[in-house]
N, C-alpha and C. Protein backbone atom coordinates (compact mmCIF):
# COMPACT_ATOMS: atom_id res chain seq x y z
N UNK A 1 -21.63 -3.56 3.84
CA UNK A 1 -20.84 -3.29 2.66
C UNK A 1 -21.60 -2.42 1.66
N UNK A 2 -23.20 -2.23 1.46
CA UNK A 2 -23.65 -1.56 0.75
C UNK A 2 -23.45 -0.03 1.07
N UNK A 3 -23.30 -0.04 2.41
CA UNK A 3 -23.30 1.66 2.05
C UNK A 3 -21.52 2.36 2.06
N UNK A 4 -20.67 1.57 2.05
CA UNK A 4 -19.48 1.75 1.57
C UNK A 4 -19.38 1.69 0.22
N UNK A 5 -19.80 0.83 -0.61
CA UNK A 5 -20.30 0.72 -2.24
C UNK A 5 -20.50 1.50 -2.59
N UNK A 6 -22.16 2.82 -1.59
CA UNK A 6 -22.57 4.10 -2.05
C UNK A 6 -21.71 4.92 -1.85
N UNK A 7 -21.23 5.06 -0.64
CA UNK A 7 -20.09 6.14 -0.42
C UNK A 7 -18.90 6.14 -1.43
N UNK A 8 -18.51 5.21 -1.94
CA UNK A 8 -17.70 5.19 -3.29
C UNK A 8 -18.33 5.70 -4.47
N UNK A 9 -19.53 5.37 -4.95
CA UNK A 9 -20.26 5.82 -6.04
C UNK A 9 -20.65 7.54 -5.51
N UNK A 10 -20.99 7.53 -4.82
CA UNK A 10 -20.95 9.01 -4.34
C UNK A 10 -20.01 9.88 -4.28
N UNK A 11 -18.58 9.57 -3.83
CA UNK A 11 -17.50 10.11 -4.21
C UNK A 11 -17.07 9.86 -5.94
N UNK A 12 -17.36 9.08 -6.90
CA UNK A 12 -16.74 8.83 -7.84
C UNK A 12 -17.57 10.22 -8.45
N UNK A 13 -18.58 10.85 -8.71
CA UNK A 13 -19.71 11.48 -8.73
C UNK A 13 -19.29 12.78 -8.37
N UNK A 14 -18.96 12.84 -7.35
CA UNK A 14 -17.93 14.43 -6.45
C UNK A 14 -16.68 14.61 -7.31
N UNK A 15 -15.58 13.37 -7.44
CA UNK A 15 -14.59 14.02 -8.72
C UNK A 15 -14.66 13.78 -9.85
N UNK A 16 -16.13 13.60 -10.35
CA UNK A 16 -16.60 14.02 -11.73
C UNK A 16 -17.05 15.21 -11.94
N UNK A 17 -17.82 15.39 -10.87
CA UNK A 17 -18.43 16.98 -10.74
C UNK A 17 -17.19 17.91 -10.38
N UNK A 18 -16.31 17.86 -10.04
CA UNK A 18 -15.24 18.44 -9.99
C UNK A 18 -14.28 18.69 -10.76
N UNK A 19 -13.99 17.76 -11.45
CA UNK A 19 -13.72 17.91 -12.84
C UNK A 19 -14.52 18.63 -14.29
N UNK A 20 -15.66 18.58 -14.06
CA UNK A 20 -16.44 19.35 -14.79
C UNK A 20 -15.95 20.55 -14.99
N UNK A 21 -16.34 20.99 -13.62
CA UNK A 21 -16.68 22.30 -12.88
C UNK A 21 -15.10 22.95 -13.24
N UNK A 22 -13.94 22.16 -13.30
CA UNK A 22 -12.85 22.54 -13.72
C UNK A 22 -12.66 23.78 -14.84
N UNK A 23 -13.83 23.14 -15.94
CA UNK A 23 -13.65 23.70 -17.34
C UNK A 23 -14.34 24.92 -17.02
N UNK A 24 -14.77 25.41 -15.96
CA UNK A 24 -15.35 26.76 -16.04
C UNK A 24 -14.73 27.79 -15.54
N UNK A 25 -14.16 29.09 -16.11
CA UNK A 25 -13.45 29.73 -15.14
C UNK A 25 -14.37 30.72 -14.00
N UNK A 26 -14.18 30.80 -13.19
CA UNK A 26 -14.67 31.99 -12.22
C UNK A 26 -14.99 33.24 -12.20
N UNK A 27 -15.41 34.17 -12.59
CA UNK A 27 -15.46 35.60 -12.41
C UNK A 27 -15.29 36.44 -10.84
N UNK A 28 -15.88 35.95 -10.24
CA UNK A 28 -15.91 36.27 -8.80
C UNK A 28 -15.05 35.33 -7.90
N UNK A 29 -14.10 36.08 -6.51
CA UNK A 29 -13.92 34.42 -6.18
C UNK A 29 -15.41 34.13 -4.75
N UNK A 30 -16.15 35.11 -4.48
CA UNK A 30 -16.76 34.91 -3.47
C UNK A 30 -18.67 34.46 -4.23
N UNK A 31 -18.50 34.07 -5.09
CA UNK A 31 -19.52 33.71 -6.20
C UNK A 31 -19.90 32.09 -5.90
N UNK A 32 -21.32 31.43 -6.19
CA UNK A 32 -21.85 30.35 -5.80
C UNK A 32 -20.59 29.10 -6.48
N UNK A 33 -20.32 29.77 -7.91
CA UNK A 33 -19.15 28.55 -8.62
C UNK A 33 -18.61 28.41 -7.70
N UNK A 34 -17.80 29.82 -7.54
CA UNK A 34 -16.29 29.73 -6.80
C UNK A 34 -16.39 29.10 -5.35
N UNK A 35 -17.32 29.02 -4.62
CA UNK A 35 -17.77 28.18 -3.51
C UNK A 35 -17.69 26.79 -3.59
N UNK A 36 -18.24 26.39 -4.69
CA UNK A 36 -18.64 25.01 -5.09
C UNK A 36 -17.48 24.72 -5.73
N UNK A 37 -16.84 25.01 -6.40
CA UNK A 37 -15.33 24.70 -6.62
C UNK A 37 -14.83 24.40 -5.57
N UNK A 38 -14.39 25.26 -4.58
CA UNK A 38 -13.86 25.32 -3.33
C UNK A 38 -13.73 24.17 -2.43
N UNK A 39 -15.18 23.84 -2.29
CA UNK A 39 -16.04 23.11 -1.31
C UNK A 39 -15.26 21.77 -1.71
N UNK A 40 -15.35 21.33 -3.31
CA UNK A 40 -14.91 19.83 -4.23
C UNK A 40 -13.82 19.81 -3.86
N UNK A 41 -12.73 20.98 -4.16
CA UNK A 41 -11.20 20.70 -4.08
C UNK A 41 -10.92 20.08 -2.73
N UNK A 42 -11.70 20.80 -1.69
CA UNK A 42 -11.50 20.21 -0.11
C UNK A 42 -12.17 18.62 -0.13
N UNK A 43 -12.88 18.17 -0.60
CA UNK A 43 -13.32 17.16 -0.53
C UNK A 43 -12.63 15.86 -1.59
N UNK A 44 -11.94 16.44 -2.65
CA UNK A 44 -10.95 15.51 -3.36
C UNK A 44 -9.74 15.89 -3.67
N UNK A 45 -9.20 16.86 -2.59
CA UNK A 45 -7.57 17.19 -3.26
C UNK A 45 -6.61 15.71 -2.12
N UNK A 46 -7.42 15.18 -1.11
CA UNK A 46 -6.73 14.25 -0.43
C UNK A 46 -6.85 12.84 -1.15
N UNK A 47 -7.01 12.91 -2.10
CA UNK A 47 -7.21 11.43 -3.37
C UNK A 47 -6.24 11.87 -4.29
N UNK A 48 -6.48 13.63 -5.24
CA UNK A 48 -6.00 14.02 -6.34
C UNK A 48 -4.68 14.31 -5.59
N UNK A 49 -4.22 14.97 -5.14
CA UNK A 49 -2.98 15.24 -4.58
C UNK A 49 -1.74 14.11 -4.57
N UNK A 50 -1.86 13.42 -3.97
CA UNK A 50 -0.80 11.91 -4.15
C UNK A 50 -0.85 11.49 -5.60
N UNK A 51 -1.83 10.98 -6.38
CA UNK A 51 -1.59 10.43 -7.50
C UNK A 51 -1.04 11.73 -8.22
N UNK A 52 -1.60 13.40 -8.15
CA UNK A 52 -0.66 14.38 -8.68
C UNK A 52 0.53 14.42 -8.87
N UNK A 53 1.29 13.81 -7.61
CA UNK A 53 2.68 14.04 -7.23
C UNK A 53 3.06 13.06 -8.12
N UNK A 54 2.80 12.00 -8.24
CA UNK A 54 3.41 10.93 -8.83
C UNK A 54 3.59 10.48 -10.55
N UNK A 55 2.29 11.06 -10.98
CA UNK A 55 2.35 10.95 -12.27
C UNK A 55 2.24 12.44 -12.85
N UNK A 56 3.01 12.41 -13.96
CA UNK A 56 3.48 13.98 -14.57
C UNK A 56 2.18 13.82 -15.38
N UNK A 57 1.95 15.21 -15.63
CA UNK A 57 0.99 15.95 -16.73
C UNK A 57 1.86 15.57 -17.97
N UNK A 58 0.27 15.08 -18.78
CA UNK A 58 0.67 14.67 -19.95
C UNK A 58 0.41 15.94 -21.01
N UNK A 59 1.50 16.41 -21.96
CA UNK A 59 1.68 17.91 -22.34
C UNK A 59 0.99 17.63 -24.07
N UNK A 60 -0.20 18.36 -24.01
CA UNK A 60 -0.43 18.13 -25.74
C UNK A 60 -1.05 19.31 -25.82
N UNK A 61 -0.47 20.00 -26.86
CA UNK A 61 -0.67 20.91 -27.67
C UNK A 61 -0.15 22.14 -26.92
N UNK A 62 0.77 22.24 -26.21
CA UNK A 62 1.18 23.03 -25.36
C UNK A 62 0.10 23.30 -23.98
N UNK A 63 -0.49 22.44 -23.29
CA UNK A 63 -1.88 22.02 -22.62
C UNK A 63 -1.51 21.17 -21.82
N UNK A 64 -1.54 21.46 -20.49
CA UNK A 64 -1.02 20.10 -19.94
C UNK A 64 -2.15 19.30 -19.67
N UNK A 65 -2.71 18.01 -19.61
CA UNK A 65 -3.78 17.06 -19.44
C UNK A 65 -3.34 16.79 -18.15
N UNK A 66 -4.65 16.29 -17.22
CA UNK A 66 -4.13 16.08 -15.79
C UNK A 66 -5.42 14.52 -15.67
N UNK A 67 -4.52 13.23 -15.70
CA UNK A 67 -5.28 11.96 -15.76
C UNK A 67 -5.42 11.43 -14.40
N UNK A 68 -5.37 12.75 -13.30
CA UNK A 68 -5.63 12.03 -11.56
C UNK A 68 -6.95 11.61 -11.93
N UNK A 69 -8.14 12.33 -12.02
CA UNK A 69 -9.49 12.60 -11.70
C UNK A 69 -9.56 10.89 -12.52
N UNK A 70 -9.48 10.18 -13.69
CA UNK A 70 -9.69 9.36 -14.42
C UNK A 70 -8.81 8.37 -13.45
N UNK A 71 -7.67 8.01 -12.92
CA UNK A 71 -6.96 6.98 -12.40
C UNK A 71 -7.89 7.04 -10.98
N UNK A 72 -7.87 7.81 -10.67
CA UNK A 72 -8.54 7.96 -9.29
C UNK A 72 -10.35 6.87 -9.29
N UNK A 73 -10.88 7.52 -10.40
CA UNK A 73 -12.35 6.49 -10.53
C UNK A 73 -11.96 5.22 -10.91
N UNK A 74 -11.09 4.99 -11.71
CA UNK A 74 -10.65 3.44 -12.32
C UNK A 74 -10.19 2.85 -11.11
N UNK A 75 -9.33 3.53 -10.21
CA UNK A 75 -9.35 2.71 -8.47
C UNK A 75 -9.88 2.21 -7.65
N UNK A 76 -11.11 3.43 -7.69
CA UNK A 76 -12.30 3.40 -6.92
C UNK A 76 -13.33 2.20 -7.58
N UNK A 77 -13.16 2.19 -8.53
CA UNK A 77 -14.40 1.12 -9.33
C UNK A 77 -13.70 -0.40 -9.27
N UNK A 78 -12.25 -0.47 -9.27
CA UNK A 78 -11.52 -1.89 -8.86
C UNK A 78 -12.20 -2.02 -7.73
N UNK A 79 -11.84 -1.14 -6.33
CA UNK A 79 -12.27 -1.04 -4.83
C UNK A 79 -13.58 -1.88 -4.90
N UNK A 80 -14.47 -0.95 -5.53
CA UNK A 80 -15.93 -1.00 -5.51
C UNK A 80 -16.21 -2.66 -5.73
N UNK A 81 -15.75 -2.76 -6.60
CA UNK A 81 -16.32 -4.16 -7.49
C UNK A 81 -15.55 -5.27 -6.43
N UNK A 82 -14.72 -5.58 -5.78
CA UNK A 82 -13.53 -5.96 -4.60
C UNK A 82 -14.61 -6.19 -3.42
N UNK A 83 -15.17 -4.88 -2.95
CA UNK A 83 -15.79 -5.25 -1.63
C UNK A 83 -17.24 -6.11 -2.21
């Protein structure tokens, strides 16, 4: 069970860093960001994607807020604390 624990904390970590990495825009798309962007989306759009579909963007200030990346760790940390 411990290294399922890590593999959760390790992913919670990947769509934080992914979320970060959000706030930066790209200049290049064949550039180290734009890679590493890339690389995250493939590695958490099969988590972010479903909870996407389901819960709408919350709209402030003409801005839409997107609360997957945050529901997604609050899951993972129920999970975590569970096993």
């Amino acid at each position: 069970m411990g290294y399922v624990r890590e593999l959760i904390s390790l992913y919670i970590w990947v769509l934080i860093i992914s979320a970060l990495l959000s706030w930066f825009p790209t200049t290049t798309p064949n550039g180290a960001l734009a890679g590493t962007k890339r690389l995250l989306a493939r590695l958490t759009e099969p988590v972010l994607g479903p909870l996407r579909s389901i819960m709408p963007r919350l709209h402030v200030g003409g801005v839409g807020v997107d609360f997957s990346v945050m529901i997604a760790v609050i899951i993972l940390l129920i999970i975590e604390r569970i096993i």
